[in-house]
N, C-alpha and C. Protein backbone atom coordinates (compact mmCIF):
# COMPACT_ATOMS: atom_id res chain seq x y z
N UNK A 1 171.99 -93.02 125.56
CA UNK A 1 173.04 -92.27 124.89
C UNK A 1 172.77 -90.78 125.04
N UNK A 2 174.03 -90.00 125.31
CA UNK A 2 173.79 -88.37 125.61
C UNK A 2 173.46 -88.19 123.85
N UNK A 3 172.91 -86.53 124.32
CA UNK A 3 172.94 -85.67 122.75
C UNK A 3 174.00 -84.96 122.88
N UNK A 4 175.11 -85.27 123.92
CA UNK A 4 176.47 -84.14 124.10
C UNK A 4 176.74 -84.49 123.07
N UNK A 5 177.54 -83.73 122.19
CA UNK A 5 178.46 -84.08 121.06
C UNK A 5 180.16 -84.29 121.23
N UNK A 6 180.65 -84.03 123.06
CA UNK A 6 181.87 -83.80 123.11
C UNK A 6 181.81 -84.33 124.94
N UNK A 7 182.46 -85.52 125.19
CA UNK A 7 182.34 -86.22 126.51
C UNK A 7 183.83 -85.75 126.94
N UNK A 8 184.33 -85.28 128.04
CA UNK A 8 185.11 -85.48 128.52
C UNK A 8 185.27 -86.73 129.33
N UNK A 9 186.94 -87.46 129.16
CA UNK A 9 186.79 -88.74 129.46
C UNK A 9 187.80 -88.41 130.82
N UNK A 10 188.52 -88.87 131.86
CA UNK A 10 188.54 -88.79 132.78
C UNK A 10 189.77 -89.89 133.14
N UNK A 11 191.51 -90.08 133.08
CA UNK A 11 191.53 -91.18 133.64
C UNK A 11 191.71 -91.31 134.70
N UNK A 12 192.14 -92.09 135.44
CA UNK A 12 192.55 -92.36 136.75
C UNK A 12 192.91 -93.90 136.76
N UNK A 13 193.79 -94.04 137.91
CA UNK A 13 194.55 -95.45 138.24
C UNK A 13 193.33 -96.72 138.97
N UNK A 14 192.49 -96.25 139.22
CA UNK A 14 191.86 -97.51 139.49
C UNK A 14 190.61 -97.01 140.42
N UNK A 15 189.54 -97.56 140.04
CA UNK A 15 188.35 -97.92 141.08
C UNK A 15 187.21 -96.30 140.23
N UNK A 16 186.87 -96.86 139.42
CA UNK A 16 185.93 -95.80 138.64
C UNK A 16 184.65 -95.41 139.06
N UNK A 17 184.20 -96.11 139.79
CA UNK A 17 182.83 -96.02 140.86
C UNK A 17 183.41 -94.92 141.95
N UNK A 18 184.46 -95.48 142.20
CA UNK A 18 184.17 -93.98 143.74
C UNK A 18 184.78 -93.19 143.23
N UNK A 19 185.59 -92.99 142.00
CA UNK A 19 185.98 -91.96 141.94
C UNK A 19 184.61 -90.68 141.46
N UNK A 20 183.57 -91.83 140.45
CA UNK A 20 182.05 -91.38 140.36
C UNK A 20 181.51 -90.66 141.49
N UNK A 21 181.61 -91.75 142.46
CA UNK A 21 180.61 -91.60 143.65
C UNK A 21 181.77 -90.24 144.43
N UNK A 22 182.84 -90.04 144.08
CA UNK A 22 183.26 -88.78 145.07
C UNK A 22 182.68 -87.51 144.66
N UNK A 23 183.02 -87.38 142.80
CA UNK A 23 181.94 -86.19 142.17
C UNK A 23 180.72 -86.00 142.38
N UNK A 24 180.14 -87.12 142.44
CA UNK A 24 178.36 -87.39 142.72
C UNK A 24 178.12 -86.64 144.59
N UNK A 25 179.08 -86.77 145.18
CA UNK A 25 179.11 -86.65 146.44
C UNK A 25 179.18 -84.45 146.45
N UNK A 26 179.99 -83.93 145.70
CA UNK A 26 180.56 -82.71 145.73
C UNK A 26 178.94 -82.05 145.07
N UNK A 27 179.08 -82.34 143.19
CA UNK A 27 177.93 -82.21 142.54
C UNK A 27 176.33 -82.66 143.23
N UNK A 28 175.97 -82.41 143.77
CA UNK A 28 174.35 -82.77 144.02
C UNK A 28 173.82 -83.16 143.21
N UNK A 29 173.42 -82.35 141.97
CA UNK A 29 172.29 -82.06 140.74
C UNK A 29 173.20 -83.57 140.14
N UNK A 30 174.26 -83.97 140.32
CA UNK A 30 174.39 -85.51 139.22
C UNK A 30 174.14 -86.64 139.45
N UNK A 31 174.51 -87.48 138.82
CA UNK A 31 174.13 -88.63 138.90
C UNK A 31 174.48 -89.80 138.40
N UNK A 32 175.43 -90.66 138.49
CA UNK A 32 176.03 -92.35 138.00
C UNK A 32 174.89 -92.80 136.36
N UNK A 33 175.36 -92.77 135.94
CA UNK A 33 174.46 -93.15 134.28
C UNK A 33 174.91 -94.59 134.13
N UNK A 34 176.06 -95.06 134.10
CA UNK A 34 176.40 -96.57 133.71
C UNK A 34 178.01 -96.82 134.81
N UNK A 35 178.00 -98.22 134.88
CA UNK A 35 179.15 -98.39 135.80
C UNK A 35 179.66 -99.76 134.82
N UNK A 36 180.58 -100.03 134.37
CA UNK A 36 181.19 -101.17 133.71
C UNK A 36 182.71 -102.02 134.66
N UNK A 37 182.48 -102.96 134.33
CA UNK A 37 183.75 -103.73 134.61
C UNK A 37 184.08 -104.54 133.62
N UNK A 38 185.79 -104.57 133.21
CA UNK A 38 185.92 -105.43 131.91
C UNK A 38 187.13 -106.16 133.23
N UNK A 39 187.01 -107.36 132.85
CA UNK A 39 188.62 -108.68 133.00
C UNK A 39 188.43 -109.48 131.86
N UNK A 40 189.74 -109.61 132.18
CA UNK A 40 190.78 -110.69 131.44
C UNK A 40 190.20 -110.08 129.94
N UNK A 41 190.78 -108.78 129.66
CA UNK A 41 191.05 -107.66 128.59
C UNK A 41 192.45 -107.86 127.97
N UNK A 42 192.86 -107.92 126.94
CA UNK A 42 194.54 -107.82 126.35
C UNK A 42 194.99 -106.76 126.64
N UNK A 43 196.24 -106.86 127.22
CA UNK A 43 197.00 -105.01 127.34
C UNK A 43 197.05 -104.50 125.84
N UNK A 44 196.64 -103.58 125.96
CA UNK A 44 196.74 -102.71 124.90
C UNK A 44 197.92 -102.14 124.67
N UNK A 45 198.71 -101.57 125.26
CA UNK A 45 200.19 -101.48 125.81
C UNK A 45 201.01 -102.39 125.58
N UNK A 46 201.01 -104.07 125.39
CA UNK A 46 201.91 -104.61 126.06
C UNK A 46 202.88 -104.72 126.96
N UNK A 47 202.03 -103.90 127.88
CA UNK A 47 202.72 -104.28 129.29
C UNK A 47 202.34 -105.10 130.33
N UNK A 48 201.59 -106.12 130.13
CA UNK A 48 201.56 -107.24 130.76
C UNK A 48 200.15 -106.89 132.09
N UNK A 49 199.94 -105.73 131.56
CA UNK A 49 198.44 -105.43 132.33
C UNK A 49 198.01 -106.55 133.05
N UNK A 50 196.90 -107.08 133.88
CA UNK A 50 196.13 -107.66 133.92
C UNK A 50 195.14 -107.98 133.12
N UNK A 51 194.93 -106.78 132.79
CA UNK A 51 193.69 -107.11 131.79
C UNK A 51 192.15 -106.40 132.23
N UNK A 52 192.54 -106.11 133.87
CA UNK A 52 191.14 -105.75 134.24
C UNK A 52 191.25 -103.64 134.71
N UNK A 53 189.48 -103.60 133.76
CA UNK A 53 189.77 -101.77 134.03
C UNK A 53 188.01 -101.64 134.53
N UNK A 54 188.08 -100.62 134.57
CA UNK A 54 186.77 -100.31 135.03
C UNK A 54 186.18 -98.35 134.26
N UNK A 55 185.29 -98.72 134.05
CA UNK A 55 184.26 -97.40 133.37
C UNK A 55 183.31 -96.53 134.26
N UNK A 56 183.10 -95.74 134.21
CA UNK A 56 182.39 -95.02 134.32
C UNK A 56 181.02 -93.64 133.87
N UNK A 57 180.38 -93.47 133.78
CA UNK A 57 179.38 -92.74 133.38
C UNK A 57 178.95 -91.54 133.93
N UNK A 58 179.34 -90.00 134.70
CA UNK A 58 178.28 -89.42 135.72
C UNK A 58 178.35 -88.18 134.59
N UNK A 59 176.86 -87.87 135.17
CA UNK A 59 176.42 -86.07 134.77
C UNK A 59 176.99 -85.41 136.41
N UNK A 60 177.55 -84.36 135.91
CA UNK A 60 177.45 -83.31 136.83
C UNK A 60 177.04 -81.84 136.38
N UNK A 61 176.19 -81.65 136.50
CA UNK A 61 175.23 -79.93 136.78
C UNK A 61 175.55 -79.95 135.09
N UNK A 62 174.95 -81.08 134.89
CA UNK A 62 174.41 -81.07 133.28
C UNK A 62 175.25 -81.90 131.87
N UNK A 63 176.78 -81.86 132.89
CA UNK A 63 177.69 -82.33 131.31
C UNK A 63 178.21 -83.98 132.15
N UNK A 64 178.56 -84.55 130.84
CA UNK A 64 178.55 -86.06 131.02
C UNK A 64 179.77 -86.13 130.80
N UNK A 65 180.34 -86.91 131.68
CA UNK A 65 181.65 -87.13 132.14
C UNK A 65 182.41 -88.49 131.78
N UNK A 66 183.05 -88.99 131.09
CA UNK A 66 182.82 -90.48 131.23
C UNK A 66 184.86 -90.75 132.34
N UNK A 67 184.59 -91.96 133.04
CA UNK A 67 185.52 -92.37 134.12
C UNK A 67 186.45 -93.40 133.15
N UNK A 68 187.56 -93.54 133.20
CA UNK A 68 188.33 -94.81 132.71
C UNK A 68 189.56 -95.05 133.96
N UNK A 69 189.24 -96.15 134.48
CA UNK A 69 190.16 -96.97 135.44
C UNK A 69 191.28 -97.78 135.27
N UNK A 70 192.15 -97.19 134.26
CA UNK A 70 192.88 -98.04 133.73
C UNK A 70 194.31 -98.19 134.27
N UNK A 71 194.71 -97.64 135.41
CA UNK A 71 196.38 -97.59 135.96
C UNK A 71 196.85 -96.42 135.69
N UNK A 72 198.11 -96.70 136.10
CA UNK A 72 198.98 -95.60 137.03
C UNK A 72 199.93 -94.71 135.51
N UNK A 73 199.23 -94.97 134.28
CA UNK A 73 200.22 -94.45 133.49
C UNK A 73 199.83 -92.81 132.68
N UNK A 74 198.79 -92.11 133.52
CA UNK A 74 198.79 -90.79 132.69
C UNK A 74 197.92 -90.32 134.34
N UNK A 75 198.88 -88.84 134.50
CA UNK A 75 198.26 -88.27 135.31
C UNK A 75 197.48 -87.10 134.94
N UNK A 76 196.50 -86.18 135.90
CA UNK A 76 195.88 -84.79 135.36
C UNK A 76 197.33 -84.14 135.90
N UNK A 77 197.06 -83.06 134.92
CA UNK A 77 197.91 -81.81 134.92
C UNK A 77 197.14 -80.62 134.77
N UNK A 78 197.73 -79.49 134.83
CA UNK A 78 197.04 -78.05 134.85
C UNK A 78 196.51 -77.72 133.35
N UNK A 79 197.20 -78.34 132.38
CA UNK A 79 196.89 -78.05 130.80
C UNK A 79 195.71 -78.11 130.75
N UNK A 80 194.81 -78.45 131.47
CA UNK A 80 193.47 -78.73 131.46
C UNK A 80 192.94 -78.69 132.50
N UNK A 81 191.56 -77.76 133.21
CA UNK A 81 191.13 -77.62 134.38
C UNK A 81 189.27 -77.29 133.45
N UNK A 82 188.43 -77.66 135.06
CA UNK A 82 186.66 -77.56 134.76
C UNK A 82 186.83 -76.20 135.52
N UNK A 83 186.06 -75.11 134.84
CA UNK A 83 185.81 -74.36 135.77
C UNK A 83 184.58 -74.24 136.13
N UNK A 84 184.20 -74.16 137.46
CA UNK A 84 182.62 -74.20 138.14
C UNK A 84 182.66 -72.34 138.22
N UNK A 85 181.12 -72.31 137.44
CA UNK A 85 180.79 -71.09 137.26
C UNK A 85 180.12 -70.73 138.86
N UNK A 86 180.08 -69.89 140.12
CA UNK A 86 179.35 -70.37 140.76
C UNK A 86 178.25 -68.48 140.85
N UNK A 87 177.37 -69.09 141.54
CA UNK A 87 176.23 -68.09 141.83
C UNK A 87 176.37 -66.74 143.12
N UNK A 88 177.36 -67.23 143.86
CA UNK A 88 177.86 -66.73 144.84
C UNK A 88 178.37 -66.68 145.60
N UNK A 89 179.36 -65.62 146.30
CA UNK A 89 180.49 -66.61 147.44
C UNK A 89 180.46 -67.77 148.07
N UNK A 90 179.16 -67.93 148.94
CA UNK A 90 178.54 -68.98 149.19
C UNK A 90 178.93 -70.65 148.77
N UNK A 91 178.27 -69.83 147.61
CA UNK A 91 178.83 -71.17 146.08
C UNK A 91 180.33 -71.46 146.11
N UNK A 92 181.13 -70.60 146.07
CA UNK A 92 182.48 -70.61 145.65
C UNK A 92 183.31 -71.10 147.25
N UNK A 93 182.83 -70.87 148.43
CA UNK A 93 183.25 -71.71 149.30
C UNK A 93 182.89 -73.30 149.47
N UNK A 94 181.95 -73.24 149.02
CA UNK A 94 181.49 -74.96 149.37
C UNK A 94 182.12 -75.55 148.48
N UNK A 95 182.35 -75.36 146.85
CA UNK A 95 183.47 -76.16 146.33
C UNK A 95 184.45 -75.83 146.60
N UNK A 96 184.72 -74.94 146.66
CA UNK A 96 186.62 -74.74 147.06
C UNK A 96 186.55 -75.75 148.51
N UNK A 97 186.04 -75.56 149.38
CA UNK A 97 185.84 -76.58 150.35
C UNK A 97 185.62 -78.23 150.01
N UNK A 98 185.26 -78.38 149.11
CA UNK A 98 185.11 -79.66 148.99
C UNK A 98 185.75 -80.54 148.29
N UNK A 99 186.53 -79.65 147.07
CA UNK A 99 187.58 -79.78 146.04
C UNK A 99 188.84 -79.96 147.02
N UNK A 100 188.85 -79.12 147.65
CA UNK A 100 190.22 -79.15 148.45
C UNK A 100 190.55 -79.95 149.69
N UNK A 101 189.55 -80.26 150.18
CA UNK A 101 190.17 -81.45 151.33
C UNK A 101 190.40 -82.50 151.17
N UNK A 102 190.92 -83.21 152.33
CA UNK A 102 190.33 -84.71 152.04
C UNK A 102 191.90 -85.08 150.72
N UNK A 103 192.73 -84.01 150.75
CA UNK A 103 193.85 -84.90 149.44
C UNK A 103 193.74 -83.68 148.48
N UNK A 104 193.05 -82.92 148.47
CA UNK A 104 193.15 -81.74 147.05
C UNK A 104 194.03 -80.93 148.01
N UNK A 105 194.30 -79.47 147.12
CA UNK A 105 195.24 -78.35 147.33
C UNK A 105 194.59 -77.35 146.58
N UNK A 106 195.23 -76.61 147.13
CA UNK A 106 194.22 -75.00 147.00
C UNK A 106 196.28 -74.21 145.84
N UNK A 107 195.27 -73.61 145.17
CA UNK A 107 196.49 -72.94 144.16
C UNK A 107 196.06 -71.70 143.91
N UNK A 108 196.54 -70.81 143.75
CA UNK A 108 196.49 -69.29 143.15
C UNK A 108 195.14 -69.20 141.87
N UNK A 109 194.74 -68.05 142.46
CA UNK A 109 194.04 -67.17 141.33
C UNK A 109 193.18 -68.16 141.31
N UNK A 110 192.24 -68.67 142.89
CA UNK A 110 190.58 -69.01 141.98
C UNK A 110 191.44 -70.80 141.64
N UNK A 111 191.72 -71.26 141.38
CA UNK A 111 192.42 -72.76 141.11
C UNK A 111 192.65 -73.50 142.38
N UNK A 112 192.09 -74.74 142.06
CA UNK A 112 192.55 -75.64 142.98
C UNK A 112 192.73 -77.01 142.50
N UNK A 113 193.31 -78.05 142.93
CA UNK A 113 193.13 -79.58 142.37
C UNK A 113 192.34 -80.08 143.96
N UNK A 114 191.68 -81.44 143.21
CA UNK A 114 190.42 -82.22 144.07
C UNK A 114 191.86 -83.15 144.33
N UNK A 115 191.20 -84.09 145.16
CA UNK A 115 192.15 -85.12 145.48
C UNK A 115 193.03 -86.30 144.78
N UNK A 116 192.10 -86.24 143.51
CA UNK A 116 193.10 -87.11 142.18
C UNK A 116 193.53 -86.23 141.21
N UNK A 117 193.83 -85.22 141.71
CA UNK A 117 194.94 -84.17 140.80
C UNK A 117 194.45 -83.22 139.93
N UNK A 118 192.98 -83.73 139.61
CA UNK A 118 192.07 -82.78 138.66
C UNK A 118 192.22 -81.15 138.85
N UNK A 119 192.36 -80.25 137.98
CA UNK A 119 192.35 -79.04 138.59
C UNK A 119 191.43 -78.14 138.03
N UNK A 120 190.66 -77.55 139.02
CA UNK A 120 189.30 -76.78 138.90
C UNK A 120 190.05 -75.20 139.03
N UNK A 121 188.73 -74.59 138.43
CA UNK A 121 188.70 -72.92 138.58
C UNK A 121 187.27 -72.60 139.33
N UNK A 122 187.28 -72.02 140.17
CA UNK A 122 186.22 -71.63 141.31
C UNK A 122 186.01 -70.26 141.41
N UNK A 123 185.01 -70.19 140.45
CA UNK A 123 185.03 -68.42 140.22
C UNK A 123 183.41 -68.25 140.57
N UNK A 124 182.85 -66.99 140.72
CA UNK A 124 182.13 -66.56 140.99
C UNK A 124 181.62 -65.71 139.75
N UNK A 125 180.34 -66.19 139.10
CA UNK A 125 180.09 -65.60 137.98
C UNK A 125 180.61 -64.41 138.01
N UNK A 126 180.28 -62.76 139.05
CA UNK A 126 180.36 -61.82 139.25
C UNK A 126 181.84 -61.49 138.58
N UNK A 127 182.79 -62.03 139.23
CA UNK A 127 184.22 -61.97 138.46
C UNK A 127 184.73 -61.65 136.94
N UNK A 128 183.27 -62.32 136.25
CA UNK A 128 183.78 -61.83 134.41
C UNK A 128 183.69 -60.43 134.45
N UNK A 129 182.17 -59.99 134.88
CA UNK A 129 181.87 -58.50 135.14
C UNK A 129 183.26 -57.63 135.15
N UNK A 130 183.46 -58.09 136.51
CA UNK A 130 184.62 -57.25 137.13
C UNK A 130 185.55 -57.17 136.15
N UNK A 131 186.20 -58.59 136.10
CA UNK A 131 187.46 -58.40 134.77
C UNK A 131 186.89 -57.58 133.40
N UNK A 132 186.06 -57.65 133.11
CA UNK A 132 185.78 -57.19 131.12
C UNK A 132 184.98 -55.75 131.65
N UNK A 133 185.15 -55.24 132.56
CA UNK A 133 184.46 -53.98 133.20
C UNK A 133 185.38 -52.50 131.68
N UNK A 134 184.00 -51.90 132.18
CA UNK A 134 185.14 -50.81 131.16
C UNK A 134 185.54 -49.80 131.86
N UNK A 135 184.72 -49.74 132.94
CA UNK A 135 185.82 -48.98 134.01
C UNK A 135 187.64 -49.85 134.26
N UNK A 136 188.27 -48.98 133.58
CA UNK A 136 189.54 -49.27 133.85
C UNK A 136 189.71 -49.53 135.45
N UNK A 137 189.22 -48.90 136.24
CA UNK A 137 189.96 -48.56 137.98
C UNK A 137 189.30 -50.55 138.34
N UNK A 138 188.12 -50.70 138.03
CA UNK A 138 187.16 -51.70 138.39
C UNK A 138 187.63 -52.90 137.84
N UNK A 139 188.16 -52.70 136.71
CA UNK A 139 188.96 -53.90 136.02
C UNK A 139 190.41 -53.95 136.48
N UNK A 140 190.97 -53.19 136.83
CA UNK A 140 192.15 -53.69 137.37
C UNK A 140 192.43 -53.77 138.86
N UNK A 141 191.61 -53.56 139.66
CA UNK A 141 191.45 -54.00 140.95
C UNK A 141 191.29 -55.28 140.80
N UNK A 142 190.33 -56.00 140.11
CA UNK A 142 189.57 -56.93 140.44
C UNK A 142 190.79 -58.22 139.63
N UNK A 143 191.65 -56.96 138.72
CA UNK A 143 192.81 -58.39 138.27
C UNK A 143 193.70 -58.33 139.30
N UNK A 144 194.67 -57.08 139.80
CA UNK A 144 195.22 -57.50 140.55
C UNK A 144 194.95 -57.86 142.08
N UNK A 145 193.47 -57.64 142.37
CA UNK A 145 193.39 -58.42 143.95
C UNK A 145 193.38 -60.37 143.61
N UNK A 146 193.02 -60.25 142.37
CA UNK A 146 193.19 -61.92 141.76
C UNK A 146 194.84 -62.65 142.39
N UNK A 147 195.84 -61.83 141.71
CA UNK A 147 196.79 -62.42 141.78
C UNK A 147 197.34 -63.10 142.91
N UNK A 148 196.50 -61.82 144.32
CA UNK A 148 196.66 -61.77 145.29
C UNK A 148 195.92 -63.05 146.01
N UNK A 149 195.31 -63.91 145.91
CA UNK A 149 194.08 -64.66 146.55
C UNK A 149 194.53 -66.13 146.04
N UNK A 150 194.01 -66.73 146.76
CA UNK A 150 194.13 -68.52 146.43
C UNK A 150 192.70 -68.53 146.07
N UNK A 151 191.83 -68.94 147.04
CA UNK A 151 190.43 -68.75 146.58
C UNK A 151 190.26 -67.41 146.38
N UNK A 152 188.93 -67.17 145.49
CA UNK A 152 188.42 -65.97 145.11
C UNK A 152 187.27 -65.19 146.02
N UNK A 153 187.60 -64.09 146.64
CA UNK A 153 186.89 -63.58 148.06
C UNK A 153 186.17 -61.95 147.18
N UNK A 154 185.26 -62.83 146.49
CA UNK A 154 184.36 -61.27 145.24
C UNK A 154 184.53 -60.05 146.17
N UNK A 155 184.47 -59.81 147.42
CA UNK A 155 184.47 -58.60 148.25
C UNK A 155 185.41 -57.82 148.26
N UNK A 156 186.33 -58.85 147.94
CA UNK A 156 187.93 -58.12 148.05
C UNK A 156 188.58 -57.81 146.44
N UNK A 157 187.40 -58.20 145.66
CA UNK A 157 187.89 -58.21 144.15
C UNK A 157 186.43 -57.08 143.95
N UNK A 158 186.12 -55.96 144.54
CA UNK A 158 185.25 -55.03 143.98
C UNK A 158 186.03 -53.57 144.28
């Protein structure tokens, strides 16, 4: 059992292992904690479900995630996005790269969705700096070269 006090749960339409094993694949530092399969479950819904869902468990770069495989009836939306703090451009290309292929899309201002719709923020620690700067000239470069960018290119936001 985590000591998190607050799990983000995760749904998706089916197959909770790879959707694990795709994060586990992006994240390095994580890792699969528990994998469940339930059948011949009652719809909870009454909609004539099958009955069968599947769980999931992963840490990624520290926070515990939990997977639910339950069908096609709630998608991700933007109301809610992870943002990866990263260490350096470097950083901020390899997920934006990895978030985005393969079925993801690249969106304005630093945002992108992974391939099951999830939508991330891909910032570069350096970026708070810039924005909460008290140099006025330094803070508003760095907002409006934002507006300007899909991914975030810190060089072009100094």
């Amino acid at each position: 059992m985590s000591n998190q006090k607050i799990t983000p749960c995760l749904w998706v339409e089916k197959d909770a292992k790879s959707v694990a094993e795709y994060y586990l694949s992006i994240f390095k530092d994580g890792k699969l904690k528990d994998y469940r399969l339930f059948e011949n479950m009652p719809s909870a819904d009454g909609s004539g479900n099958d009955g069968r869902f599947d769980t999931a468990v992963m840490e990624l770069a520290g926070v515990e995630f939990s997977i639910l495989a339950a069908g096609p009836m709630f998608k991700f939306n933007e109301a809610i996005s992870l943002v990866i703090n990263c260490k350096d451009q470097d950083e901020v290309d390899y997920y934006w790269e990895a978030l985005t292929s393969n079925g993801g899309e690249e969106g304005p201002c630093g945002w992108c969705k992974d391939k099951y719709g999830l939508s991330w923020q891909v910032v570069p620690v350096e970026y708070f700096e810039l924005i909460h700067s008290n140099d006025n000239v330094v803070r508003e470069k760095a907002l409006m070269n934002t507006f300007k960018q899909k991914k975030l290119i810190l060089s072009e936001l100094k």
